[in-house]
N, C-alpha and C. Protein backbone atom coordinates (compact mmCIF):
# COMPACT_ATOMS: atom_id res chain seq x y z
N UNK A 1 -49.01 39.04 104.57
CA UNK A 1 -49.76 39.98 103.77
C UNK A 1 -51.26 39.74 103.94
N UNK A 2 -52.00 39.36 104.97
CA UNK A 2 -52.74 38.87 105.54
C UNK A 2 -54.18 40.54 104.90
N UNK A 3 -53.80 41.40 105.41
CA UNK A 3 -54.55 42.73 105.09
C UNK A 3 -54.47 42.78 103.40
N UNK A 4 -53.62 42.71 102.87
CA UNK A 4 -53.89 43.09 101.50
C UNK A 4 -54.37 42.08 100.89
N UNK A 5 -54.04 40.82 101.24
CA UNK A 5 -54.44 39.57 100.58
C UNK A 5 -56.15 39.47 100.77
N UNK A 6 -56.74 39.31 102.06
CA UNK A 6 -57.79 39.82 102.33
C UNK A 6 -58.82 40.93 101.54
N UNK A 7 -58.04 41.75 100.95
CA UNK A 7 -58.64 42.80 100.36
C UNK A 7 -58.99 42.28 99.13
N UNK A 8 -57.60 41.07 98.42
CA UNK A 8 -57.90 41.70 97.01
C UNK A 8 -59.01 40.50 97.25
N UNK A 9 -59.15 39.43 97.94
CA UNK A 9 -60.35 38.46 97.95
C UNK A 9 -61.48 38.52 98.12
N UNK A 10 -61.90 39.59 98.71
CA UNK A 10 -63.06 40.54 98.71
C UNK A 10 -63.27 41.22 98.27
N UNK A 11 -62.01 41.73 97.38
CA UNK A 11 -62.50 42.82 96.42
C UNK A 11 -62.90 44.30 97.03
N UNK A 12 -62.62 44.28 98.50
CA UNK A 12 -63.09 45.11 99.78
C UNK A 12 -62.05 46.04 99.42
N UNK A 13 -61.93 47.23 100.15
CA UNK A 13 -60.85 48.21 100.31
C UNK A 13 -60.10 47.94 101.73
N UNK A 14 -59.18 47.72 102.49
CA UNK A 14 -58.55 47.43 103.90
C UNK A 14 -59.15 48.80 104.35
N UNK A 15 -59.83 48.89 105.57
CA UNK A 15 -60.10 49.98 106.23
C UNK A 15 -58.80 50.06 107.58
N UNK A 16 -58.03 51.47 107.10
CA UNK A 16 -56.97 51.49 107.36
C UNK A 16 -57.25 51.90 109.02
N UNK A 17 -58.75 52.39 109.75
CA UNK A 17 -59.10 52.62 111.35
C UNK A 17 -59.21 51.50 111.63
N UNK A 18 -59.47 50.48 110.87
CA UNK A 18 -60.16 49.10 111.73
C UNK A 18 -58.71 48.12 111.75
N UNK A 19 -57.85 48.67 111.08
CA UNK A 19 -56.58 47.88 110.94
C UNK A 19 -55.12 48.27 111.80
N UNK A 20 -54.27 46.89 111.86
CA UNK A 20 -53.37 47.66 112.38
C UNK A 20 -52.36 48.19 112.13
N UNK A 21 -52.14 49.53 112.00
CA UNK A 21 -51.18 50.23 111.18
C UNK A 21 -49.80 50.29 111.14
N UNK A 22 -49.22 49.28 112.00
CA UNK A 22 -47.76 49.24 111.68
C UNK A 22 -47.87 48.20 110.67
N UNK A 23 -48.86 47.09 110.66
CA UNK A 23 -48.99 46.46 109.70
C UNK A 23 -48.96 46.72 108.32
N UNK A 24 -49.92 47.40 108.23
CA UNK A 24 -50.36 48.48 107.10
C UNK A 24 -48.98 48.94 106.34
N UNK A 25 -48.19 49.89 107.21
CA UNK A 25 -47.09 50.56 106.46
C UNK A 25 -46.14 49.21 106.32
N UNK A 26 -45.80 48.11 107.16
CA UNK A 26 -44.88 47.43 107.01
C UNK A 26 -45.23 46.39 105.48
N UNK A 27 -46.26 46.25 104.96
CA UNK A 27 -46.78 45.41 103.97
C UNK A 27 -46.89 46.85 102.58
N UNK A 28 -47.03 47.74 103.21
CA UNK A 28 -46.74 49.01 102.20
C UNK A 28 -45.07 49.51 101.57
N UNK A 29 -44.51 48.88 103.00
CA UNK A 29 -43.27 48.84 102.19
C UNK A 29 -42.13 47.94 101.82
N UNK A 30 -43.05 46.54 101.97
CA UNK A 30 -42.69 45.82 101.15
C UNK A 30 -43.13 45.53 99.91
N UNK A 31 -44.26 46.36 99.37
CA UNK A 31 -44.59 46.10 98.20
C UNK A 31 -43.94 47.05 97.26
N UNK A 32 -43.76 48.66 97.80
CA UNK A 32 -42.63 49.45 97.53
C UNK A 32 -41.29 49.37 97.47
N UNK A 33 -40.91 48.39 98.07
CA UNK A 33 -39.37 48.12 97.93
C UNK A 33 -39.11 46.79 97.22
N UNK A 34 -40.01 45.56 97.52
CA UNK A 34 -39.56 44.44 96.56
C UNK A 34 -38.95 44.54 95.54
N UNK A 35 -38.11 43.76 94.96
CA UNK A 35 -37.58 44.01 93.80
C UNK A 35 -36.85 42.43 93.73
N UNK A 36 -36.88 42.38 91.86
CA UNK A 36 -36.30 41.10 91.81
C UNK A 36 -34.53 41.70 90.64
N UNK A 37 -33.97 41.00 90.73
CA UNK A 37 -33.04 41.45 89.65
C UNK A 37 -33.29 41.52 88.11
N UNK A 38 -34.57 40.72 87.80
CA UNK A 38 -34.81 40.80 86.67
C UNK A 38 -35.82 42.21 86.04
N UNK A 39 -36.13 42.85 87.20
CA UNK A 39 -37.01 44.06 87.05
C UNK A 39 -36.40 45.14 86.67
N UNK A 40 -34.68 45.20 86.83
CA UNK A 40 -34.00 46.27 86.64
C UNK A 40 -33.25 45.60 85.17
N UNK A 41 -33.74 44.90 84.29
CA UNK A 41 -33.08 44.34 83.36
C UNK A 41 -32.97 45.46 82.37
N UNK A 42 -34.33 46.52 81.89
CA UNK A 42 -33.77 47.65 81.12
C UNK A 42 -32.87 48.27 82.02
N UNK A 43 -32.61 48.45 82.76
CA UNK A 43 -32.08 49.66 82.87
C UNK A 43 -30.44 49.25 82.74
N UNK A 44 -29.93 47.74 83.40
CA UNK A 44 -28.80 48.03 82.82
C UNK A 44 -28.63 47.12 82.02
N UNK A 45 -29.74 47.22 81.02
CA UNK A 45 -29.21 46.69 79.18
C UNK A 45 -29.11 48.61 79.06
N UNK A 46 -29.81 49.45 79.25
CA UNK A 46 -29.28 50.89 78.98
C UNK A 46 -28.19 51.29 79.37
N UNK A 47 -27.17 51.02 80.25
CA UNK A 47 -26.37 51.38 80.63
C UNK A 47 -25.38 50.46 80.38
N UNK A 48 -25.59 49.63 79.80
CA UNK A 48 -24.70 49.07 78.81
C UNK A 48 -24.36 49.34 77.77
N UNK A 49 -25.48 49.52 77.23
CA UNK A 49 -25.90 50.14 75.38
C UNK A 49 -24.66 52.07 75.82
N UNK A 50 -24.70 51.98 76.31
CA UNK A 50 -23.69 53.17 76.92
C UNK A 50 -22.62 53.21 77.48
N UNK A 51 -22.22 51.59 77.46
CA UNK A 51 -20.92 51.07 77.64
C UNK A 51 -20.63 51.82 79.28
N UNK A 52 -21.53 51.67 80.11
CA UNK A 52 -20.94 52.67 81.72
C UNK A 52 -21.30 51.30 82.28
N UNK A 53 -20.61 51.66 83.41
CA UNK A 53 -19.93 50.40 84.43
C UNK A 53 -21.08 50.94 85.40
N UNK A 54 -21.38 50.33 86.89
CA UNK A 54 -21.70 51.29 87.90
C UNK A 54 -21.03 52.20 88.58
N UNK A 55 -19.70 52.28 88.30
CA UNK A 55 -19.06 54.05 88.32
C UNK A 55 -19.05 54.39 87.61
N UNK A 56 -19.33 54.38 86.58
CA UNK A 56 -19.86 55.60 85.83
C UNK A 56 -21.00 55.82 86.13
N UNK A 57 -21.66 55.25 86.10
CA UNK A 57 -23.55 55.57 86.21
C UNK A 57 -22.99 56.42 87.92
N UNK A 58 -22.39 55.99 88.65
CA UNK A 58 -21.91 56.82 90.28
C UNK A 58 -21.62 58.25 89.95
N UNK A 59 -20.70 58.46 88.77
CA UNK A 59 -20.17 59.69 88.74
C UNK A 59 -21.43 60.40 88.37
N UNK A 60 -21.82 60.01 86.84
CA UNK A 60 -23.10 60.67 86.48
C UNK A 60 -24.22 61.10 87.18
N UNK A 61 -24.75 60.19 88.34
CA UNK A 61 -25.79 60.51 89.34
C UNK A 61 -24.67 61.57 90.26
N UNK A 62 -23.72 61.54 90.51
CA UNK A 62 -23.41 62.89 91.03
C UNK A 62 -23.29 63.90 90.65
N UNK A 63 -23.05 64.13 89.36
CA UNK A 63 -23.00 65.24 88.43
C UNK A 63 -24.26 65.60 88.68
N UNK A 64 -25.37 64.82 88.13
CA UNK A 64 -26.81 65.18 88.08
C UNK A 64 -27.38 65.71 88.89
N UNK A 65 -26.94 65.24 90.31
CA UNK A 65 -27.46 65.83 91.77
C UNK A 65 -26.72 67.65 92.24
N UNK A 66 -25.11 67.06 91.77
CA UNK A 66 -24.56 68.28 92.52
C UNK A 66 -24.09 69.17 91.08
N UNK A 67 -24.28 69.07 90.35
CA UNK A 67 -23.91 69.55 89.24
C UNK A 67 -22.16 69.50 88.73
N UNK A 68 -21.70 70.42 88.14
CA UNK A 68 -19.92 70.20 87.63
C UNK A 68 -19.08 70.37 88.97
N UNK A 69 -18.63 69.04 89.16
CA UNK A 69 -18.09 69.49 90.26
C UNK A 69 -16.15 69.04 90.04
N UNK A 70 -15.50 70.08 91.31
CA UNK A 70 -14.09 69.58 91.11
C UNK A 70 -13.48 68.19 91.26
N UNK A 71 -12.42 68.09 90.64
CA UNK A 71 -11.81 66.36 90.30
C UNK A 71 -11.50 65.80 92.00
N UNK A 72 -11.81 66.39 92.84
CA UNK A 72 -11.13 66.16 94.61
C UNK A 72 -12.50 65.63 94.88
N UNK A 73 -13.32 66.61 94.59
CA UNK A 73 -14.54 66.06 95.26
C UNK A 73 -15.57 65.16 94.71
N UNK A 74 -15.33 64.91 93.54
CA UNK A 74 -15.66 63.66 92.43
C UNK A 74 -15.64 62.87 93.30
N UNK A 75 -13.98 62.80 93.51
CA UNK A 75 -13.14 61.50 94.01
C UNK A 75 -13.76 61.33 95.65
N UNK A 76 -14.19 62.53 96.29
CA UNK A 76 -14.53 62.01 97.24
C UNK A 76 -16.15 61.38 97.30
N UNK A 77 -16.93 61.69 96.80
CA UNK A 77 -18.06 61.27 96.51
C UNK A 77 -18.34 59.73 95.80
N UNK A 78 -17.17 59.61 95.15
CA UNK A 78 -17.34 58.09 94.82
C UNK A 78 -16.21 57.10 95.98
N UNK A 79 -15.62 58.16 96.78
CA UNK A 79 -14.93 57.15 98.28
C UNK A 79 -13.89 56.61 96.72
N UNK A 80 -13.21 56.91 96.39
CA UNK A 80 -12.05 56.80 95.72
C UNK A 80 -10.86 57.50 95.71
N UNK A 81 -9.46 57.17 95.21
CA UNK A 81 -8.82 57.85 95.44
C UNK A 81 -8.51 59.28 94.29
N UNK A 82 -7.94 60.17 94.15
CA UNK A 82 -7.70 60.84 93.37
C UNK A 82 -7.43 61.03 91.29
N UNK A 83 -6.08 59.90 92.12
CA UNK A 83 -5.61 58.99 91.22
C UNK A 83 -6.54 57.85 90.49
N UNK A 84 -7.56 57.27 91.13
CA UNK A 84 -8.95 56.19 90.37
C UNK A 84 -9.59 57.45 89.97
N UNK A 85 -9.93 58.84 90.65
CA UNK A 85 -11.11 59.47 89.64
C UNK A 85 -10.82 60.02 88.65
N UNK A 86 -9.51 60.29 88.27
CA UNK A 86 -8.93 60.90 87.06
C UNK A 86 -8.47 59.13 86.15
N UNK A 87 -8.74 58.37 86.73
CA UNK A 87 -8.82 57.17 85.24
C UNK A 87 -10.17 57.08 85.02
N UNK A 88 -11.18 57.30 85.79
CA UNK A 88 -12.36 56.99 85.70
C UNK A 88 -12.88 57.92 84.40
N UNK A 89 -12.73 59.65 84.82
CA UNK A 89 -12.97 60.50 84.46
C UNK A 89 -12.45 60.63 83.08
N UNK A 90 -11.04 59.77 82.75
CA UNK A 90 -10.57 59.79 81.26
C UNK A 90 -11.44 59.08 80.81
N UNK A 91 -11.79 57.60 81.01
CA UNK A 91 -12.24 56.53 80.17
C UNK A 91 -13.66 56.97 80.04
N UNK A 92 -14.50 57.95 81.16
CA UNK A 92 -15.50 58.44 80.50
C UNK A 92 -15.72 59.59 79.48
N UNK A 93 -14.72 60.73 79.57
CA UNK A 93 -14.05 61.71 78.50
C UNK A 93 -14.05 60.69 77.05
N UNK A 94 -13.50 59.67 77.34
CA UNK A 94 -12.93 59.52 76.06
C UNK A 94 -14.31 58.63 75.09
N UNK A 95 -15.79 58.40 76.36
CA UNK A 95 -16.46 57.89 75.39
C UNK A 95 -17.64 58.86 75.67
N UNK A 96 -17.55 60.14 75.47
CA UNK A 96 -17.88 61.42 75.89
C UNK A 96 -19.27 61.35 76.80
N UNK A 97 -19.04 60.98 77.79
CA UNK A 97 -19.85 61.03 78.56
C UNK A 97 -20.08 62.18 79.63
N UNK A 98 -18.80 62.21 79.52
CA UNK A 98 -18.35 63.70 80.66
C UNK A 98 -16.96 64.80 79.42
N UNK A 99 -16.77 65.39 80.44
CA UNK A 99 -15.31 66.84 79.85
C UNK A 99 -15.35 67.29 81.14
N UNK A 100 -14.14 67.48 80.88
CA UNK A 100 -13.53 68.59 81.97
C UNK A 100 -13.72 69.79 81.68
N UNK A 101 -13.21 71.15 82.40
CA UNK A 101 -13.07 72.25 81.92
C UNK A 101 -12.23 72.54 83.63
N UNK A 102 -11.93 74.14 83.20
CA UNK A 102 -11.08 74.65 83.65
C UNK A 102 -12.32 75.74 84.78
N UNK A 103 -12.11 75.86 86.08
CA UNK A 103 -12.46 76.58 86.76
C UNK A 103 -12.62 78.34 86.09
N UNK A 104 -13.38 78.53 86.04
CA UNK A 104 -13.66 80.48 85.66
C UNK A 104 -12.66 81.54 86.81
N UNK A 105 -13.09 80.76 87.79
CA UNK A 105 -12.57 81.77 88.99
C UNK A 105 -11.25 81.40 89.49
N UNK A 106 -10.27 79.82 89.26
CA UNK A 106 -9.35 79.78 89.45
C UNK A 106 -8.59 78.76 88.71
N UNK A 107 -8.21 78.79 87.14
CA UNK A 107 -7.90 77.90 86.34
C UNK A 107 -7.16 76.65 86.37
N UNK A 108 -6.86 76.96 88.12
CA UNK A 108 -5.81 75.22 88.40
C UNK A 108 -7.01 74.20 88.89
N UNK A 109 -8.31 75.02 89.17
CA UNK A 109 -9.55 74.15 89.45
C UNK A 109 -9.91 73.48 87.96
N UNK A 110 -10.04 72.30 88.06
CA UNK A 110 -10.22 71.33 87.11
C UNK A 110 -12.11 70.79 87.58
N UNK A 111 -13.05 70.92 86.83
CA UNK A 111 -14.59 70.74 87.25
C UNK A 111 -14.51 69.83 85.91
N UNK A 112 -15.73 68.69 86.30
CA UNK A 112 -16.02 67.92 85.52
C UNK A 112 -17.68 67.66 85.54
N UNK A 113 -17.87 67.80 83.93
CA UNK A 113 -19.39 68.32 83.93
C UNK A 113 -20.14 66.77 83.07
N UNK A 114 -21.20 66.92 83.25
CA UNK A 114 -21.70 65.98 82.52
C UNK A 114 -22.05 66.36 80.70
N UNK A 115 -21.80 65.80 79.69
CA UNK A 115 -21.99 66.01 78.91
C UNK A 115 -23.50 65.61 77.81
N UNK A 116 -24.10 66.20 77.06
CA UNK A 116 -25.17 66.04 76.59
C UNK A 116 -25.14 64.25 76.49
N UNK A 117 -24.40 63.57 76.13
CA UNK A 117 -24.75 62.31 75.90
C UNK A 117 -24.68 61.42 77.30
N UNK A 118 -24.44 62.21 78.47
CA UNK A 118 -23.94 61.87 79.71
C UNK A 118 -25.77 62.33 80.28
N UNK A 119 -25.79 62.89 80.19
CA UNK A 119 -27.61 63.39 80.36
C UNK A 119 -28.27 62.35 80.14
N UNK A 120 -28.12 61.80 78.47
CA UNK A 120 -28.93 61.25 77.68
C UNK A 120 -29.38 59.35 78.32
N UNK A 121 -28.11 59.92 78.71
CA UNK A 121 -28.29 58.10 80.10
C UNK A 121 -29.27 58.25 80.92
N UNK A 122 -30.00 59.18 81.83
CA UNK A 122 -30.63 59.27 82.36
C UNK A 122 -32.08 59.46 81.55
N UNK A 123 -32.27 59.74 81.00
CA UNK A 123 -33.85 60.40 79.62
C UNK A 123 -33.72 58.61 79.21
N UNK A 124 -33.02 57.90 79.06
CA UNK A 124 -33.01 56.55 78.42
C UNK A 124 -33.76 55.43 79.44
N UNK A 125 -33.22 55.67 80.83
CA UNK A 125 -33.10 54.84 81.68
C UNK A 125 -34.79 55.31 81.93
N UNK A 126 -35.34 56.81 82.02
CA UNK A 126 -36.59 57.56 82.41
C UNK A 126 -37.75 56.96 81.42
N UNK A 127 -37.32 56.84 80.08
CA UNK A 127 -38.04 56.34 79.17
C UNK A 127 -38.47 54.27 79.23
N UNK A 128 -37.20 54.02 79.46
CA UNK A 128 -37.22 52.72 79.96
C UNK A 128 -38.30 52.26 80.56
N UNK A 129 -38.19 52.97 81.68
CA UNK A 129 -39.01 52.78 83.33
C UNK A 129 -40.19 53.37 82.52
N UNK A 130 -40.85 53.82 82.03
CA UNK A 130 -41.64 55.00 81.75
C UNK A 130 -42.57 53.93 81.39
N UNK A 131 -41.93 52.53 80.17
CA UNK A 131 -42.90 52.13 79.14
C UNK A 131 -42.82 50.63 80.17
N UNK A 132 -42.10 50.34 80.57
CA UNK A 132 -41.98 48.99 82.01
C UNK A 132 -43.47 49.28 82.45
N UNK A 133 -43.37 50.76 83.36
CA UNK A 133 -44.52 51.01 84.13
C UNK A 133 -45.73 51.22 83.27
N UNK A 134 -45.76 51.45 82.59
CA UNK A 134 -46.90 51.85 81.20
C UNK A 134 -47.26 50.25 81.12
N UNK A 135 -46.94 49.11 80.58
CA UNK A 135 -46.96 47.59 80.59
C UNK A 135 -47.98 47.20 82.23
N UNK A 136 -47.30 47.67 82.92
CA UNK A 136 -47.85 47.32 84.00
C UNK A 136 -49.05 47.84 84.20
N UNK A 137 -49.08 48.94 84.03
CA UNK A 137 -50.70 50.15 84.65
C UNK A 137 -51.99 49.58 83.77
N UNK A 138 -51.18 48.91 82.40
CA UNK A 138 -52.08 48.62 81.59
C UNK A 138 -52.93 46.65 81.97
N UNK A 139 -52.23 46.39 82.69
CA UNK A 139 -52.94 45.57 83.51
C UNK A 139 -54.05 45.72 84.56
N UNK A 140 -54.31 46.91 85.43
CA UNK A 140 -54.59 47.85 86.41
C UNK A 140 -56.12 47.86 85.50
N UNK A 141 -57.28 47.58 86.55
CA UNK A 141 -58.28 48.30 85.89
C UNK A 141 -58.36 50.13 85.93
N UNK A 142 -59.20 50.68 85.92
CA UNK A 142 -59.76 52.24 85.93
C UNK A 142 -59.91 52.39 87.74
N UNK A 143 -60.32 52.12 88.10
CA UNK A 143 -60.62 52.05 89.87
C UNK A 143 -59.38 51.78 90.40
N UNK A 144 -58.41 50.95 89.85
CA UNK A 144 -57.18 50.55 90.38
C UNK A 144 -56.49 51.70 89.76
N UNK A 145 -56.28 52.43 88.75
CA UNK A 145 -55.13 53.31 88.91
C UNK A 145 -55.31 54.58 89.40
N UNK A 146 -56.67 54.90 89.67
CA UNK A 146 -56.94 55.93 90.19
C UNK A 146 -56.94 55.77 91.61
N UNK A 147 -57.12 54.64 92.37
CA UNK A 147 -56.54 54.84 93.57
C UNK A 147 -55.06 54.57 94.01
N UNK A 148 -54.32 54.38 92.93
CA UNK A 148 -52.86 53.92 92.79
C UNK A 148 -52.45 55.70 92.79
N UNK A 149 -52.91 56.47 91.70
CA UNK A 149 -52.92 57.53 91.61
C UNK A 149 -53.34 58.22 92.92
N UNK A 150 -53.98 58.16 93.45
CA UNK A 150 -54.60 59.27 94.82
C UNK A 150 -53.31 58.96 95.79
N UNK A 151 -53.26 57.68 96.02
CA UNK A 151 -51.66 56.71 97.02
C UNK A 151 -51.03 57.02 96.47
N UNK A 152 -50.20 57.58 95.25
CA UNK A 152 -48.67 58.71 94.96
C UNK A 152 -48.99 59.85 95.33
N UNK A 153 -49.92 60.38 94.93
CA UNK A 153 -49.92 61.79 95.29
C UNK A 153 -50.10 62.23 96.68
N UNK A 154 -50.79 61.09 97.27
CA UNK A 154 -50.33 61.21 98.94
C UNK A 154 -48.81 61.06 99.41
N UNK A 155 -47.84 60.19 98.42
CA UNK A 155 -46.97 59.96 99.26
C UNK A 155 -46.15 60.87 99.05
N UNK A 156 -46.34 61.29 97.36
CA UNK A 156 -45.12 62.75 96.82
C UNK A 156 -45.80 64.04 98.10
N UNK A 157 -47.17 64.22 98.35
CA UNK A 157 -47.53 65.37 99.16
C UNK A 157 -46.62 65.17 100.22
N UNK A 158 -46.99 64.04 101.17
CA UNK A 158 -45.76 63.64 102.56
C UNK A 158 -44.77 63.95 102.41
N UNK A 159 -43.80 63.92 101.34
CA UNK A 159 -42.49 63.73 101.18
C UNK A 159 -41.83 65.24 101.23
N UNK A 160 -42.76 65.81 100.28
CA UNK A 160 -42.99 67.21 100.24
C UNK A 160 -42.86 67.78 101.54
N UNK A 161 -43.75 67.41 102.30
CA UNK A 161 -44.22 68.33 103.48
C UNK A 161 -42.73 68.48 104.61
N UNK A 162 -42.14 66.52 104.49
CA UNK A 162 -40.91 66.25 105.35
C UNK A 162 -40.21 67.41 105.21
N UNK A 163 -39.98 67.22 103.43
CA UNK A 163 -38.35 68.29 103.04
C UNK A 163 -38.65 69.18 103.17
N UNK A 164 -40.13 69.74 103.47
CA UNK A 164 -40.17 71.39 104.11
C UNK A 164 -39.76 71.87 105.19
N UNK A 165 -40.25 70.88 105.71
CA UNK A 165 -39.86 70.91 107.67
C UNK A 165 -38.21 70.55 107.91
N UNK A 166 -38.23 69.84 107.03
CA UNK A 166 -36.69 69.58 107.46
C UNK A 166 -35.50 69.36 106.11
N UNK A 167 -35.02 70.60 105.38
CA UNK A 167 -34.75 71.00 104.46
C UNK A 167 -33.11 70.26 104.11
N UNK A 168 -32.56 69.72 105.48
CA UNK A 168 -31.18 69.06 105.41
C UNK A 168 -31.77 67.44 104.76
N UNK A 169 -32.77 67.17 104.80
CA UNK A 169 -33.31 65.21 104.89
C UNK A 169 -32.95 64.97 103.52
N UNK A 170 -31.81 63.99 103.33
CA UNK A 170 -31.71 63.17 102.15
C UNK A 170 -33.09 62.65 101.23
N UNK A 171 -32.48 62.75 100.01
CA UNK A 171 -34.18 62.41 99.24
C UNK A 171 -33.27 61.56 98.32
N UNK A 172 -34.12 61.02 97.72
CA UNK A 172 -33.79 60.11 96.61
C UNK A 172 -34.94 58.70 96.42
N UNK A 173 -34.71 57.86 95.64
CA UNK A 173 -35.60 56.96 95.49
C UNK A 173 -36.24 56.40 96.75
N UNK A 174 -35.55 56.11 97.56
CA UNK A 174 -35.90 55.72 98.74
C UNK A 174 -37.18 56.46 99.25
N UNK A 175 -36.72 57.73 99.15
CA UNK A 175 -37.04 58.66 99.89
C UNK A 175 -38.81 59.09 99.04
N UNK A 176 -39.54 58.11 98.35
CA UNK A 176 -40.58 58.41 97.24
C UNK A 176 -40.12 59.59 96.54
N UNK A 177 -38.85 59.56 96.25
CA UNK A 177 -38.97 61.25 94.99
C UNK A 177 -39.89 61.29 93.78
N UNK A 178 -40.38 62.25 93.35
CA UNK A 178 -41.02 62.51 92.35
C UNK A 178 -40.26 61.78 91.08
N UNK A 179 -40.39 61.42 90.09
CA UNK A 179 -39.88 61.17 89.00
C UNK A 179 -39.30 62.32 88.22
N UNK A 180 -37.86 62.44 87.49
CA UNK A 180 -37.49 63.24 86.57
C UNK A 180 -38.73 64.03 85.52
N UNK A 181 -38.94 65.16 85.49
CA UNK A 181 -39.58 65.44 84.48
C UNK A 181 -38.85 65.31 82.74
């Protein structure tokens, strides 16, 4: 970390022409991806406090992404069998996290939707992260979050620009997504 370390000792900005830029992004995304296990500690004391396993929190992020979808393709999205997504799908029914319902257009279609308190996992986990990062920024002088600020909005613009050009490209955290509104 030779470039950033440098920086903060000078107090300098890294001039990203005079530097070398695989460097640059490779120390950019290790500071973006680090992670310790203790950093994700709200989130699953929240997803505890909600009694969900990480399949459940699996099903739910699929609901969320693809919306109510049928009990086949649940099962295929969590690489399970049929038979595991309909126990899965009860034990979350039964601590209403999800419901079933009956297809509109063909009533032997069985869709499973997320339910308001099945939502509410995600707004918990958003709020979580929300006041984590709030703790942190508040360490950050005025000069530091505003160029922290200019460096997201460059990277949400990029990210942007990818999924324009190329409208099939997986997104997700990885991928710098925007945060839930």
């Amino acid at each position: 970390m030779r470039i950033i370390s440098d920086a903060q000792r000078t107090g300098s900005e890294p001039d990203p022409a005079a530097s070398d830029r695989e460097t640059l992004q490779r120390e950019l995304l290790d500071e973006m991806t680090g992670w310790f296990p203790r950093d994700f500690g709200g989130a699953f004391k929240a997803w505890h406090r909600h009694a969900l396993s990480l399949v459940h929190l699996n099903v739910l992020i699929a609901l969320e992404a693809e919306g109510p979808l049928p009990m086949k393709r649940l099962a295929e999205a969590l690489d399970v069998s049929d038979a595991s997504a309909t126990g899965i799908v009860d034990r979350m029914e039964k601590r209403g996290m999800v419901e079933r319902r009956h297809g509109t257009e063909d009533r032997r279609t069985v869709l499973v939707y997320a339910t308001p308190a099945g939502g509410q996992v995600f707004e918990d986990m958003a709020s979580n992260r929300r006041s984590s990062l709030a703790s942190v920024l508040a360490e950050l002088t005025g000069e530091e979050m505003a160029a922290l600020l200019v460096g997201m909005r460059a990277i949400h613009a990029a990210r942007r620009r990818i999924v324009e050009a190329s409208p099939n490209i997986e997104t997700g955290p990885d991928a710098a997504s925007p945060p839930r509104a």
